[in-house]
PDB file of N, CA and C in Angstrom:
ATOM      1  N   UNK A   1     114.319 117.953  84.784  1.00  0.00           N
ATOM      2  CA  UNK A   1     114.772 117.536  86.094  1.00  0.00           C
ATOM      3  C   UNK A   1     114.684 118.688  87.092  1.00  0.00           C
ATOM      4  N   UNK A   2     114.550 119.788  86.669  1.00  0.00           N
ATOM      5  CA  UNK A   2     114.735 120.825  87.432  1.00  0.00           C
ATOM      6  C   UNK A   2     113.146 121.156  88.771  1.00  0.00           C
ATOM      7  N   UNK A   3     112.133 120.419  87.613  1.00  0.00           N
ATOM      8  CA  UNK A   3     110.910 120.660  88.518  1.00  0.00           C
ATOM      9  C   UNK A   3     110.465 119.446  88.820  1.00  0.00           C
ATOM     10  N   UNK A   4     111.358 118.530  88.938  1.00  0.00           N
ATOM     11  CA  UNK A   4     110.937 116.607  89.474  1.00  0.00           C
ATOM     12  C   UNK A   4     110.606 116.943  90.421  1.00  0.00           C
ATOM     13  N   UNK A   5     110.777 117.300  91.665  1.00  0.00           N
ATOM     14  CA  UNK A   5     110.890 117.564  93.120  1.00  0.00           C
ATOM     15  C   UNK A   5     109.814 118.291  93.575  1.00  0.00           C
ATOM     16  N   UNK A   6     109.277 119.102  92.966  1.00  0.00           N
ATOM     17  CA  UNK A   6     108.129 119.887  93.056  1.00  0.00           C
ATOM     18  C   UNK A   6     107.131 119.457  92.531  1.00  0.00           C
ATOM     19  N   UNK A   7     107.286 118.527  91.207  1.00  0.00           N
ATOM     20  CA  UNK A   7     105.520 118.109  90.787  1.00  0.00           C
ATOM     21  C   UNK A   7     105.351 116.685  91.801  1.00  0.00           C
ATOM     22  N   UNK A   8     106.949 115.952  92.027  1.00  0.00           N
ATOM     23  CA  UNK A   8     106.417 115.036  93.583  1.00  0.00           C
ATOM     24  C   UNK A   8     105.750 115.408  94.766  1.00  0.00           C
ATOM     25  N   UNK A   9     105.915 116.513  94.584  1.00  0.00           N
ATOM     26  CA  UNK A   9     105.900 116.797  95.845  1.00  0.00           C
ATOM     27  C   UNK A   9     104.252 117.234  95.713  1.00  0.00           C
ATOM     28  N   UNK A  10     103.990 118.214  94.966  1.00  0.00           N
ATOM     29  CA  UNK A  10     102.381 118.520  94.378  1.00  0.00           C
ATOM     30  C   UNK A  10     101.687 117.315  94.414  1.00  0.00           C
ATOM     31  N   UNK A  11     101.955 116.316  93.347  1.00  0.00           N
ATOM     32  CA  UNK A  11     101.490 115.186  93.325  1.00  0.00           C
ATOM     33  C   UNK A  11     101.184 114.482  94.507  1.00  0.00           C
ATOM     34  N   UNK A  12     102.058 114.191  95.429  1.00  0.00           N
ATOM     35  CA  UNK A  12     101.789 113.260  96.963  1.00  0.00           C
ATOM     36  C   UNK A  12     100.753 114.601  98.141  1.00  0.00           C
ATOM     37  N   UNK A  13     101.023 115.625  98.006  1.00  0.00           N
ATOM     38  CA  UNK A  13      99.997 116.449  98.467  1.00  0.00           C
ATOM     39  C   UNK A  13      98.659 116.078  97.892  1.00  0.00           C
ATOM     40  N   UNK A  14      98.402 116.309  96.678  1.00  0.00           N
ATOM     41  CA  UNK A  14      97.097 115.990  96.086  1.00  0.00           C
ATOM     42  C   UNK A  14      96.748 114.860  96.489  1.00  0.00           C
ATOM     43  N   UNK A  15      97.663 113.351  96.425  1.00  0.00           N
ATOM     44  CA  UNK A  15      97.127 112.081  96.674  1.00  0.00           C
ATOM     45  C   UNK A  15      96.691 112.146  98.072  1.00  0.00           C
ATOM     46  N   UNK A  16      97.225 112.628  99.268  1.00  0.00           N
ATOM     47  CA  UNK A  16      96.765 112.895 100.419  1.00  0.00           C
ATOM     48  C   UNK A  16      95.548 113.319 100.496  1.00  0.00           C
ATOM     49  N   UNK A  17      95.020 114.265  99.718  1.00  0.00           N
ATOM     50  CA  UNK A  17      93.730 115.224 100.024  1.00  0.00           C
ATOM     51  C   UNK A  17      92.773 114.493  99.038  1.00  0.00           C
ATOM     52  N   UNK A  18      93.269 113.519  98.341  1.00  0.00           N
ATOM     53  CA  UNK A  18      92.320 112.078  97.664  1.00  0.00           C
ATOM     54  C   UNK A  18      91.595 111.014  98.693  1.00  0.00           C
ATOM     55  N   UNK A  19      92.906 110.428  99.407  1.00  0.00           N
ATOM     56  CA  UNK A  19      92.933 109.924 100.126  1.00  0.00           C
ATOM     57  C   UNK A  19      92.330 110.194 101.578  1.00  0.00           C
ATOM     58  N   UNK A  20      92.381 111.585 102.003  1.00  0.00           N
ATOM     59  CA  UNK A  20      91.535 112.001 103.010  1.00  0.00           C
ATOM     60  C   UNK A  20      90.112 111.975 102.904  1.00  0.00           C
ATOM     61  N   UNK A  21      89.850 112.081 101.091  1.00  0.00           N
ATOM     62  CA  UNK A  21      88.482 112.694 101.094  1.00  0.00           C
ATOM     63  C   UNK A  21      87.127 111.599 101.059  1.00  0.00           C
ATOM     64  N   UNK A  22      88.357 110.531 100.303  1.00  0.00           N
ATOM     65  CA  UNK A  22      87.775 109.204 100.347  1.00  0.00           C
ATOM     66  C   UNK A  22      87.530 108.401 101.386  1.00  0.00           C
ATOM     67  N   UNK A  23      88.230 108.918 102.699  1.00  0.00           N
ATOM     68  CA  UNK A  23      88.316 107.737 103.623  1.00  0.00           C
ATOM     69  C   UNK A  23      87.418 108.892 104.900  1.00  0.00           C
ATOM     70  N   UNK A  24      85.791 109.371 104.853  1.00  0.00           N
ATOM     71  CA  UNK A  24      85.494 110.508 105.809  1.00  0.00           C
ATOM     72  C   UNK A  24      84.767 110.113 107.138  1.00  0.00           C
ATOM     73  N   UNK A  25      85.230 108.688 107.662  1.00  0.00           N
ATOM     74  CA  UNK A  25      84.652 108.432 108.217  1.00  0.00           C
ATOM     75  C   UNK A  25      85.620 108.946 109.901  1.00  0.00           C
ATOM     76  N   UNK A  26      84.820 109.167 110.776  1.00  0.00           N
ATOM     77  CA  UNK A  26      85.744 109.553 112.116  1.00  0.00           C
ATOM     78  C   UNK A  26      85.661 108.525 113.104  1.00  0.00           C
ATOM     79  N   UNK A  27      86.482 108.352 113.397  1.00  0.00           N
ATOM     80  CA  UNK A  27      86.557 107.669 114.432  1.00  0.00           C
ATOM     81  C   UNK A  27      87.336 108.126 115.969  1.00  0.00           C
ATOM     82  N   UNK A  28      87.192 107.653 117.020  1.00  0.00           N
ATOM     83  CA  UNK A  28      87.728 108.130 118.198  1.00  0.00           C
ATOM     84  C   UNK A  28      89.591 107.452 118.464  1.00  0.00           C
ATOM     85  N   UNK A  29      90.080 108.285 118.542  1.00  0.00           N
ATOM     86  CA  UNK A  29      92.113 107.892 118.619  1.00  0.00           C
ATOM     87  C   UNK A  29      92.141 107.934 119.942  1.00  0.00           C
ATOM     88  N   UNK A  30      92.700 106.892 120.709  1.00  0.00           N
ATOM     89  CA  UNK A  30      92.495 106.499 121.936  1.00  0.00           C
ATOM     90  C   UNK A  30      94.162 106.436 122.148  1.00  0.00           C
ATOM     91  N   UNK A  31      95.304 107.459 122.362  1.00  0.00           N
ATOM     92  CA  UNK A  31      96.753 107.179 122.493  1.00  0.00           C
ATOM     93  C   UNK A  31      96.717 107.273 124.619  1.00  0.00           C
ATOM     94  N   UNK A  32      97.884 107.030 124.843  1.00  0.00           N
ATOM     95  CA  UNK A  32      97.867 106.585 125.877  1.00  0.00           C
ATOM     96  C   UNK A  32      97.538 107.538 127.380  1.00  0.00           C
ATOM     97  N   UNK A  33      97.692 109.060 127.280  1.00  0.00           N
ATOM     98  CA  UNK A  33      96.909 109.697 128.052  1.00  0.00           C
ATOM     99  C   UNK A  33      95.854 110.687 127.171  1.00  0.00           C
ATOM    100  N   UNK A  34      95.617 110.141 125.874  1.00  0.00           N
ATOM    101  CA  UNK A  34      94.940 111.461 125.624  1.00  0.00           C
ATOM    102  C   UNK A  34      93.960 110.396 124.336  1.00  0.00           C
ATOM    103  N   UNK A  35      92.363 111.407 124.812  1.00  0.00           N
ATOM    104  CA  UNK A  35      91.575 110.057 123.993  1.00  0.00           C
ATOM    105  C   UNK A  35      91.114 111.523 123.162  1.00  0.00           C
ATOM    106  N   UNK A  36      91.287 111.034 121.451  1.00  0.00           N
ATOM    107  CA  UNK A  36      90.818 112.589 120.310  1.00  0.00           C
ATOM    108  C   UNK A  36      90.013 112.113 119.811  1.00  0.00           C
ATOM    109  N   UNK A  37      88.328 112.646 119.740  1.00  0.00           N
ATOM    110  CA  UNK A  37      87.474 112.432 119.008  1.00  0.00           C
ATOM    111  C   UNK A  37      86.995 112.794 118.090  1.00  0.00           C
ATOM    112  N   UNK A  38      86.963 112.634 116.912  1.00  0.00           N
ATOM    113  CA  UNK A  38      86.605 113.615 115.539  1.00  0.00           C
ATOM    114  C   UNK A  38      87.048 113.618 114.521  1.00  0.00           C
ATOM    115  N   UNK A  39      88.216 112.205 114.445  1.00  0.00           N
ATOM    116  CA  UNK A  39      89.303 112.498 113.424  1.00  0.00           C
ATOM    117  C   UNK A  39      89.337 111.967 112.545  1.00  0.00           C
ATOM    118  N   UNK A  40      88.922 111.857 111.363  1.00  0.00           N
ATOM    119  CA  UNK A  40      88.529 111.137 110.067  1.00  0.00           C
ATOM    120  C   UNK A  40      89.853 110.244 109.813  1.00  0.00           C
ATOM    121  N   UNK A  41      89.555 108.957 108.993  1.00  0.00           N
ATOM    122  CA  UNK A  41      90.473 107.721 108.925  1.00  0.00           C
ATOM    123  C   UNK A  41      91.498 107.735 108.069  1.00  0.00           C
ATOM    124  N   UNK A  42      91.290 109.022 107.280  1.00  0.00           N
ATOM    125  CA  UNK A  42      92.499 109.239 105.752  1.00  0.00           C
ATOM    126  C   UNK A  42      93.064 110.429 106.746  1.00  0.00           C
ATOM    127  N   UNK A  43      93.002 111.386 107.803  1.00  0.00           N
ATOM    128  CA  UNK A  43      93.868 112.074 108.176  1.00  0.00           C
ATOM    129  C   UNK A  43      94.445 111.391 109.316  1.00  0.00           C
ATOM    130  N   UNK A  44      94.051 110.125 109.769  1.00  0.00           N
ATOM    131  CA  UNK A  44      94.623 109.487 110.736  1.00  0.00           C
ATOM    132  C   UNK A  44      95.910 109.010 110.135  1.00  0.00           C
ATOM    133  N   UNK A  45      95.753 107.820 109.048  1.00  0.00           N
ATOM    134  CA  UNK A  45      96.595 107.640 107.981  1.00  0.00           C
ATOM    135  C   UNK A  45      98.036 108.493 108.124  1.00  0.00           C
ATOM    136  N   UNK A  46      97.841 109.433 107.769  1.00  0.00           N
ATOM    137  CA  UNK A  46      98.303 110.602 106.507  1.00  0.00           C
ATOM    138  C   UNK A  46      99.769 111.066 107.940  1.00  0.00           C
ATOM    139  N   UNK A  47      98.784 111.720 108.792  1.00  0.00           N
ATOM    140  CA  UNK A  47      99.328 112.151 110.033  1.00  0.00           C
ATOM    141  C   UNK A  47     100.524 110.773 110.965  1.00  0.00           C
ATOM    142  N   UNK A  48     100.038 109.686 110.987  1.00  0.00           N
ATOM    143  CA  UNK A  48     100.491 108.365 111.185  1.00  0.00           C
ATOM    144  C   UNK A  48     102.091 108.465 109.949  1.00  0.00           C
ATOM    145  N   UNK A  49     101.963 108.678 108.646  1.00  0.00           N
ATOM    146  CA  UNK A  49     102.838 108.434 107.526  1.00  0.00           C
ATOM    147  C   UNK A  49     104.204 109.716 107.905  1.00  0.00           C
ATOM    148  N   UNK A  50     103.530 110.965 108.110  1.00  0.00           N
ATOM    149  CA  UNK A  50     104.029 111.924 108.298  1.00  0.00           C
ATOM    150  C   UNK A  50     105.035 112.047 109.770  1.00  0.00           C
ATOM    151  N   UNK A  51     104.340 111.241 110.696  1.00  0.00           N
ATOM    152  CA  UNK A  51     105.062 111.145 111.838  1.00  0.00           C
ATOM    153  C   UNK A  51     106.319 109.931 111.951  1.00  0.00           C
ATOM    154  N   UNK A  52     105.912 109.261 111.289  1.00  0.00           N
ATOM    155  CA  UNK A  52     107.048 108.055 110.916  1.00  0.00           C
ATOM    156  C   UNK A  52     108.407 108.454 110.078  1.00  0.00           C
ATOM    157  N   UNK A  53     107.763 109.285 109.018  1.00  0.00           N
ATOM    158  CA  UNK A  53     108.882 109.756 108.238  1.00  0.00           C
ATOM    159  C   UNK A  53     109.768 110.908 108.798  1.00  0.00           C
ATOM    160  N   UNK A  54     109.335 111.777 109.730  1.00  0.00           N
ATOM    161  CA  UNK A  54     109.927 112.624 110.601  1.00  0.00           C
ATOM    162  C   UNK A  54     110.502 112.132 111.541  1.00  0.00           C
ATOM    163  N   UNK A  55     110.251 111.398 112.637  1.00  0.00           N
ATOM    164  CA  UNK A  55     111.284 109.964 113.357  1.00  0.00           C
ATOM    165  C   UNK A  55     112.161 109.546 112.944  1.00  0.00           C
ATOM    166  N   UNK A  56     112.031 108.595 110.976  1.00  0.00           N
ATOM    167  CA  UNK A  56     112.894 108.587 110.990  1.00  0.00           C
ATOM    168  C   UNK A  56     114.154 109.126 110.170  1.00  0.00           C
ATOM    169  N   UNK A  57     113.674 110.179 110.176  1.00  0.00           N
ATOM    170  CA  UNK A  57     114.846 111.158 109.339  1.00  0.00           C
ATOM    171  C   UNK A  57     115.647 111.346 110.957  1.00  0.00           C
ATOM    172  N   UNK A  58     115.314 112.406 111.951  1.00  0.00           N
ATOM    173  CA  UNK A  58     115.710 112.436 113.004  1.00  0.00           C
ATOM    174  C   UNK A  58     116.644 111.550 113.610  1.00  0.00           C
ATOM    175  N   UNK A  59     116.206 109.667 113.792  1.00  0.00           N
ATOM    176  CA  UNK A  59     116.815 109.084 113.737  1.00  0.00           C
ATOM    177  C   UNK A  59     118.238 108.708 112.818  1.00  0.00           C
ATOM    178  N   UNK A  60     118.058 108.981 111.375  1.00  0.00           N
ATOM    179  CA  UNK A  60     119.520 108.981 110.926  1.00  0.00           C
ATOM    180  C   UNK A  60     120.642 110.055 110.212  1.00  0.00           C
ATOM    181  N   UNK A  61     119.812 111.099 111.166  1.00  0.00           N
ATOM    182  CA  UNK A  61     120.390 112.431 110.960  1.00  0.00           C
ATOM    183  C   UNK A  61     121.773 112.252 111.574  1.00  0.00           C
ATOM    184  N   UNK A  62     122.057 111.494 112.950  1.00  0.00           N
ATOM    185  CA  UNK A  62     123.360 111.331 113.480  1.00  0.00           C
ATOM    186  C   UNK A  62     124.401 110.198 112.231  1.00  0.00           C
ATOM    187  N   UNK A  63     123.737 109.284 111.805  1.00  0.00           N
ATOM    188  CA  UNK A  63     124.682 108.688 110.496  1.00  0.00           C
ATOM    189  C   UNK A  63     124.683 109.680 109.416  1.00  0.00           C
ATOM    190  N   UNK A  64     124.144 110.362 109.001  1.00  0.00           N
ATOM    191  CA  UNK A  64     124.169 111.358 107.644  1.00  0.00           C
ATOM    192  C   UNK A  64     125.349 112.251 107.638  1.00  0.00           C
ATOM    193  N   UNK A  65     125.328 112.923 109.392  1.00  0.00           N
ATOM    194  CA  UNK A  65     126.560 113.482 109.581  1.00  0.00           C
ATOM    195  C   UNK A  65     127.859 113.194 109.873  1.00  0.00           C
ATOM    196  N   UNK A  66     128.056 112.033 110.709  1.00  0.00           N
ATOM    197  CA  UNK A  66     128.800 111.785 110.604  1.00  0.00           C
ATOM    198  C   UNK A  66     129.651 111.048 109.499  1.00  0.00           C
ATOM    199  N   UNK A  67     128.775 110.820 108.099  1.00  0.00           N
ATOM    200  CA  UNK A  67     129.443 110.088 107.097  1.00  0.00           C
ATOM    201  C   UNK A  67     129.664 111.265 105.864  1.00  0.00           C
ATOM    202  N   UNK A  68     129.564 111.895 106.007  1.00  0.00           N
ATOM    203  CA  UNK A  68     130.019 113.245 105.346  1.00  0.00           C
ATOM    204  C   UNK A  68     131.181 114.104 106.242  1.00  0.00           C
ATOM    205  N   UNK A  69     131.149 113.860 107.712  1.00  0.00           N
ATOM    206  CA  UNK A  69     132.720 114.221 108.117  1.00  0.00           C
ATOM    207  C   UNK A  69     133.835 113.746 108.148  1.00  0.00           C
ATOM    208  N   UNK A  70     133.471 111.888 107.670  1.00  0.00           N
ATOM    209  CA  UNK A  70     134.757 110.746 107.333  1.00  0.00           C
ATOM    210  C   UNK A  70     134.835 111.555 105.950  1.00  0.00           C
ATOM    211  N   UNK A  71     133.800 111.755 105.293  1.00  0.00           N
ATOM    212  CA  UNK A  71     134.269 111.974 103.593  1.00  0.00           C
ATOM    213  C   UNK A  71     135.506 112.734 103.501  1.00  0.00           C
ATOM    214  N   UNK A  72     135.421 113.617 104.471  1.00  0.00           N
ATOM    215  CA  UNK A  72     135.727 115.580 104.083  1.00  0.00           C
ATOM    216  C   UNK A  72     137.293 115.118 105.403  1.00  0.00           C
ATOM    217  N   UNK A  73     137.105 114.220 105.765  1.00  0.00           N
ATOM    218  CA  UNK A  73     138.613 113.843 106.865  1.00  0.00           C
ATOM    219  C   UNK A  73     139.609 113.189 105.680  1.00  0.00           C
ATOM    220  N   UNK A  74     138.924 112.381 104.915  1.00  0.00           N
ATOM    221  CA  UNK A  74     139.509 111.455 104.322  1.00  0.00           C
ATOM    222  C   UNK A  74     139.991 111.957 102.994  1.00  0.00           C
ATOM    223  N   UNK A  75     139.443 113.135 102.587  1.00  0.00           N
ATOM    224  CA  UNK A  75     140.485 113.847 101.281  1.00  0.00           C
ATOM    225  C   UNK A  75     141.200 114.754 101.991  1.00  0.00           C
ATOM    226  N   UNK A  76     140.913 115.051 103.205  1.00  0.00           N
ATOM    227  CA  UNK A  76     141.523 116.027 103.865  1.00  0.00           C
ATOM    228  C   UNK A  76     143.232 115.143 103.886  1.00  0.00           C
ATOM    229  N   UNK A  77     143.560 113.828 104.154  1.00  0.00           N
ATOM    230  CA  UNK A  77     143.927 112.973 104.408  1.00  0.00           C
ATOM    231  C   UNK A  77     145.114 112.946 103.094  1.00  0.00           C
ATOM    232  N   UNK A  78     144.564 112.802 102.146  1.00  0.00           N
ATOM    233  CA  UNK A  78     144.559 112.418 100.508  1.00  0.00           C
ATOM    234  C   UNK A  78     145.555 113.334  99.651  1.00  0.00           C
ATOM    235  N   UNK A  79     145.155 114.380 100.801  1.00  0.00           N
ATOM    236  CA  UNK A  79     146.006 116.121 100.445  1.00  0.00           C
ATOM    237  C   UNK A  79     147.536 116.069 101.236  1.00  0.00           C
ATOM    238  N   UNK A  80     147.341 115.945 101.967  1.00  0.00           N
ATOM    239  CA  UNK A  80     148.819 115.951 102.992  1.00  0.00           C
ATOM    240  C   UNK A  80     149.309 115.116 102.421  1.00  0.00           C
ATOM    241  N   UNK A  81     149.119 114.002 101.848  1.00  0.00           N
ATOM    242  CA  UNK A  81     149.954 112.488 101.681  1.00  0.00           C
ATOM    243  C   UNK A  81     151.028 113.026 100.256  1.00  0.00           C
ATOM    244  N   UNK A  82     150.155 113.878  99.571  1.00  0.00           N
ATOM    245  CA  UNK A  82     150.757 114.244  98.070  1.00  0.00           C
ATOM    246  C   UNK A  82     151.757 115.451  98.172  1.00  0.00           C
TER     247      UNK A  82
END
């Protein structure tokens, strides 16, 4: 268990650079002021996966914390009562 986290992590790196190598075709990314030409369809992917999962960590970074400061209120709580 100690190196689960690291051969995942190796592992989904490698599948990426599978997945990039297989998919080499480029195509033009047309976002809304800015048109990028050159960018192969497995790093479009990849970059697309990577930006979603960073959003939404960001996004529930405000629940993560605040449910670990009810935890730490609520034995805080648990202590005085005894």
């Amino acid at each position: 268990m100690k190196y689960f986290y690291f051969i995942l992590l190796v592992l989904l790196i490698s599948f990426f650079f599978i997945f990039s190598s297989l998919n080499p075709d480029l195509i033009a990314l047309d976002l809304f002021f800015v048109k990028i030409e050159g960018v192969s369809v497995g790093f479009t992917i990849i970059l697309s996966v990577l930006i979603g999962s960073i959003i939404s960590f960001i996004l529930q970074l405000p629940r993560l914390l605040r449910r670990n400061s009810k935890v730490l209120s609520d034995k805080k709580d648990e202590n005085s009562q005894t």
